[in-house]
N, C-alpha and C. Protein backbone atom coordinates (compact mmCIF):
# COMPACT_ATOMS: atom_id res chain seq x y z
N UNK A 1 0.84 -1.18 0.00
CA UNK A 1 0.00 0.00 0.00
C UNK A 1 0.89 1.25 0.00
N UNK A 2 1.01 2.36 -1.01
CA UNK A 2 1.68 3.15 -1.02
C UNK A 2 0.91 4.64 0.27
N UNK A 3 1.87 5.46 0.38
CA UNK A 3 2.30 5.79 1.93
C UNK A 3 1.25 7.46 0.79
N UNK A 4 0.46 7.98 1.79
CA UNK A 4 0.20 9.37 0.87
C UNK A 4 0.46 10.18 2.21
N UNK A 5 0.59 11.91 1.57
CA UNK A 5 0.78 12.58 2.27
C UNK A 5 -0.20 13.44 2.38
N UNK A 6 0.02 13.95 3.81
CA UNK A 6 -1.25 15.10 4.02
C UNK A 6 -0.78 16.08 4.93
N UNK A 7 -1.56 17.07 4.64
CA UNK A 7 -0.91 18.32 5.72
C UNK A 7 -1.98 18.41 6.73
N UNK A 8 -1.78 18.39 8.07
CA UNK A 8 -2.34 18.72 9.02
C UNK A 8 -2.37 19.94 9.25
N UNK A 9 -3.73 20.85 9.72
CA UNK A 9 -3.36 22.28 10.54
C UNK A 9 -3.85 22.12 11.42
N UNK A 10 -3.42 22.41 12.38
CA UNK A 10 -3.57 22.69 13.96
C UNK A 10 -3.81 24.16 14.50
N UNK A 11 -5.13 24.24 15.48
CA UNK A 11 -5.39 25.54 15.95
C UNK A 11 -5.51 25.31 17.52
N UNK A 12 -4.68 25.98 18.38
CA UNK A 12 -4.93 25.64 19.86
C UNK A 12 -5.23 27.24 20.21
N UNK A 13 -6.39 26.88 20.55
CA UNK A 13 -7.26 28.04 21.54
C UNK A 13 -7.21 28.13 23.32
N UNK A 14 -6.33 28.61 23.33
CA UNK A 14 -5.99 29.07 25.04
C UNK A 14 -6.99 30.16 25.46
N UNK A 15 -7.37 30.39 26.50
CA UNK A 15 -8.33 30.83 27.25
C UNK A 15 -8.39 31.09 28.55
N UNK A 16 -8.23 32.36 28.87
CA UNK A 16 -7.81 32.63 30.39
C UNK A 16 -7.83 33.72 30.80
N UNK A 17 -8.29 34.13 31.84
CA UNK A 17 -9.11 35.52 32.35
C UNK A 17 -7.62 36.32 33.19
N UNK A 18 -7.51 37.36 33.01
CA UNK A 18 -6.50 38.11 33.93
C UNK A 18 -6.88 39.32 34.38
N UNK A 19 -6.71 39.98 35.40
CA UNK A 19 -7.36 40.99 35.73
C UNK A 19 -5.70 41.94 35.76
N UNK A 20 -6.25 43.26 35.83
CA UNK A 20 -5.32 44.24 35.63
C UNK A 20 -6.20 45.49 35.32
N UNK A 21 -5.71 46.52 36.63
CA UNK A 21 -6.40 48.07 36.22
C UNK A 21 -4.96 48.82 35.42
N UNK A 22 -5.92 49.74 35.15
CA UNK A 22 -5.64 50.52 34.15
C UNK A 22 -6.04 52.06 34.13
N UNK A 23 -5.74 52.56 33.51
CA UNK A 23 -6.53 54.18 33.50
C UNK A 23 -7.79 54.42 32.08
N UNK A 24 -7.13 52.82 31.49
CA UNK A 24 -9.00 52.66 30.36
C UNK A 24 -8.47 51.75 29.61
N UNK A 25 -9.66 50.95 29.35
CA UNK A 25 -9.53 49.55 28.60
C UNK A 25 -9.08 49.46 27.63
N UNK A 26 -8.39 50.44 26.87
CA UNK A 26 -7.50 49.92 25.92
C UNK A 26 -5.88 50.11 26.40
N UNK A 27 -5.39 51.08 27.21
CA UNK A 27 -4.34 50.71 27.74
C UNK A 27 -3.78 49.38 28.40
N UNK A 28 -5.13 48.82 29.08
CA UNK A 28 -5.32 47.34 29.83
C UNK A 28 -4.44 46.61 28.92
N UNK A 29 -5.77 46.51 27.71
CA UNK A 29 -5.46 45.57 26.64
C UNK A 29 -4.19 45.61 26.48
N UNK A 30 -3.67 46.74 25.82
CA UNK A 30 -1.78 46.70 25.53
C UNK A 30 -1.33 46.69 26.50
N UNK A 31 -1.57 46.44 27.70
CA UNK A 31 -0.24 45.83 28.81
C UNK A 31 -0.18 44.46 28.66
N UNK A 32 -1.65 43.51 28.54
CA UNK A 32 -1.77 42.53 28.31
C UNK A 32 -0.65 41.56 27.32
N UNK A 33 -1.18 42.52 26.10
CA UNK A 33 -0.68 41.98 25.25
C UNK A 33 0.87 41.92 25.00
N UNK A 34 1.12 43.10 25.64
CA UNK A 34 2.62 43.65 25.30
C UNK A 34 3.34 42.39 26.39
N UNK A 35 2.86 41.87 27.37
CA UNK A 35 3.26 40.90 28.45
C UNK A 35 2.88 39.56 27.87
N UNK A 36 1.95 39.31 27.23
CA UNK A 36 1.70 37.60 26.34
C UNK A 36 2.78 37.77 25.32
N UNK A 37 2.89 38.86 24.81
CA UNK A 37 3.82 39.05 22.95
C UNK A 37 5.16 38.17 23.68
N UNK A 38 5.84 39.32 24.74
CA UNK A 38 7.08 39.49 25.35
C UNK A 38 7.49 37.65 25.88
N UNK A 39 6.09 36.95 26.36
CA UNK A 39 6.16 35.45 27.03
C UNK A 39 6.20 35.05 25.70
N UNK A 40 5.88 34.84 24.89
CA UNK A 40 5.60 33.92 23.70
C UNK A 40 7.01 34.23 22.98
N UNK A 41 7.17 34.99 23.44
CA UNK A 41 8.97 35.30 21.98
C UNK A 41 10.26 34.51 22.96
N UNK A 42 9.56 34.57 23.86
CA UNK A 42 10.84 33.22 25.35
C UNK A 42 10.38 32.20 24.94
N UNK A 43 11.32 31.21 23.93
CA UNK A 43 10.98 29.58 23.66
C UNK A 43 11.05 28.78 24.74
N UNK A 44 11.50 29.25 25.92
CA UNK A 44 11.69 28.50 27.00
C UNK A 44 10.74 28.18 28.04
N UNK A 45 9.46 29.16 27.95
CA UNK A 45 8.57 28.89 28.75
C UNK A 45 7.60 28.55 28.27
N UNK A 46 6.85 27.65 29.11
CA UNK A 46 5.32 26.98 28.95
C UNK A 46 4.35 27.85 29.02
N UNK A 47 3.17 27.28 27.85
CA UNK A 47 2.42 28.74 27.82
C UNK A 47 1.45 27.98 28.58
N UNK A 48 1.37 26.67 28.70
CA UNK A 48 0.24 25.75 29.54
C UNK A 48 0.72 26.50 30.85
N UNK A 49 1.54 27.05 31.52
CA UNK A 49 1.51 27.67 32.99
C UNK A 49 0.77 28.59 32.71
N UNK A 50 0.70 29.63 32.04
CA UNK A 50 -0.50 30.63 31.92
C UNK A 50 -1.42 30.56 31.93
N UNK A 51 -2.18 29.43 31.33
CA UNK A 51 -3.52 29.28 31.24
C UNK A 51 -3.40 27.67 31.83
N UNK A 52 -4.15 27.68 33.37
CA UNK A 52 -4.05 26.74 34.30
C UNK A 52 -5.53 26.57 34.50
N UNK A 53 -6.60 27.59 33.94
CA UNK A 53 -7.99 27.35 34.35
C UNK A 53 -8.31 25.59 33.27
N UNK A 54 -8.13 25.89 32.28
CA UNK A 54 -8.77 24.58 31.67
C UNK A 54 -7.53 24.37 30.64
N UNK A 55 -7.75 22.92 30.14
CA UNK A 55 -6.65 22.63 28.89
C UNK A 55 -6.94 23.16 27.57
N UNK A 56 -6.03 23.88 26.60
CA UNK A 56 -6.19 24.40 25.16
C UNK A 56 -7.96 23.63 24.68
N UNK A 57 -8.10 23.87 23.62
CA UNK A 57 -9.29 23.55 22.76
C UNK A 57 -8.33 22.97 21.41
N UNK A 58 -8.29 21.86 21.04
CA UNK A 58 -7.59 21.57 20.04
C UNK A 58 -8.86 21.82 18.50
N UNK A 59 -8.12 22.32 17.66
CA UNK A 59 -9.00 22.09 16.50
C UNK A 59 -8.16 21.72 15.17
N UNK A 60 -8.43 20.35 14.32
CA UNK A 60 -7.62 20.19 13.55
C UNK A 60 -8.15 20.20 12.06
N UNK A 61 -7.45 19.85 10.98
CA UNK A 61 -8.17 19.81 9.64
C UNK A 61 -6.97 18.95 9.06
N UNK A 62 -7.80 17.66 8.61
CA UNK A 62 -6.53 17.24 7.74
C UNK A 62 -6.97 17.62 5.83
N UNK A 63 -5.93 17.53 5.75
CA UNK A 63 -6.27 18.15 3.62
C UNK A 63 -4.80 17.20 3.50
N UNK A 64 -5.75 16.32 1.80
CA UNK A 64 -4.48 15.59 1.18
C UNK A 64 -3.51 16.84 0.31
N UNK A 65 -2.36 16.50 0.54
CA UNK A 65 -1.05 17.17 0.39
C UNK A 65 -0.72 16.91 -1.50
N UNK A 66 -1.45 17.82 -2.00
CA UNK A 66 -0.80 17.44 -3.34
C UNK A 66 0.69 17.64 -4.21
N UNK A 67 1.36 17.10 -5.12
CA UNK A 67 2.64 17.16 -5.30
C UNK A 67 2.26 18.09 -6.92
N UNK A 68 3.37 18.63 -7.13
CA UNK A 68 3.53 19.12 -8.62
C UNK A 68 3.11 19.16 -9.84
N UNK A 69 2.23 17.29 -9.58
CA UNK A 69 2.11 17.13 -10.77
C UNK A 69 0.69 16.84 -11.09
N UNK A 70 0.05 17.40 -9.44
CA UNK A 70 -1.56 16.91 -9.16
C UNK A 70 -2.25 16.01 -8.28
N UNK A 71 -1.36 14.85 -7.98
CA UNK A 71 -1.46 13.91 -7.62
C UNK A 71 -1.58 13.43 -5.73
């Protein structure tokens, strides 16, 4: 039986409440973010420690992987 290929995509949906004042909700937001951006660019840390309320939401899609010639 010959072997076919396929590309998987993967979407993990993290989800997790943080509180933080501010002087107005969009400054909030960019502290937030500017502190997730800053964790996520460190390959060294787990992003599963951040979000400890529940596990990711996995969502996948497989699609056959076609070659050059169609096939």
């Amino acid at each position: 039986m010959k072997r076919k290929n396929y590309k998987v995509r993967i979407k993990l949906i993290f989800e997790t409440t943080m509180d933080h004042s501010q002087t107005s909700m969009k400054k909030a937001q960019e502290d937030v973010n500017r502190v997730l951006t800053d964790y996520l660019k460190n390959r060294k840390l787990n992003i599963l420690s951040l979000c400890e309320d529940k596990p990711p939401r996995i969502i996948y899609k497989v699609e056959k992987k076609y070659d050059e010639k169609g096939n």
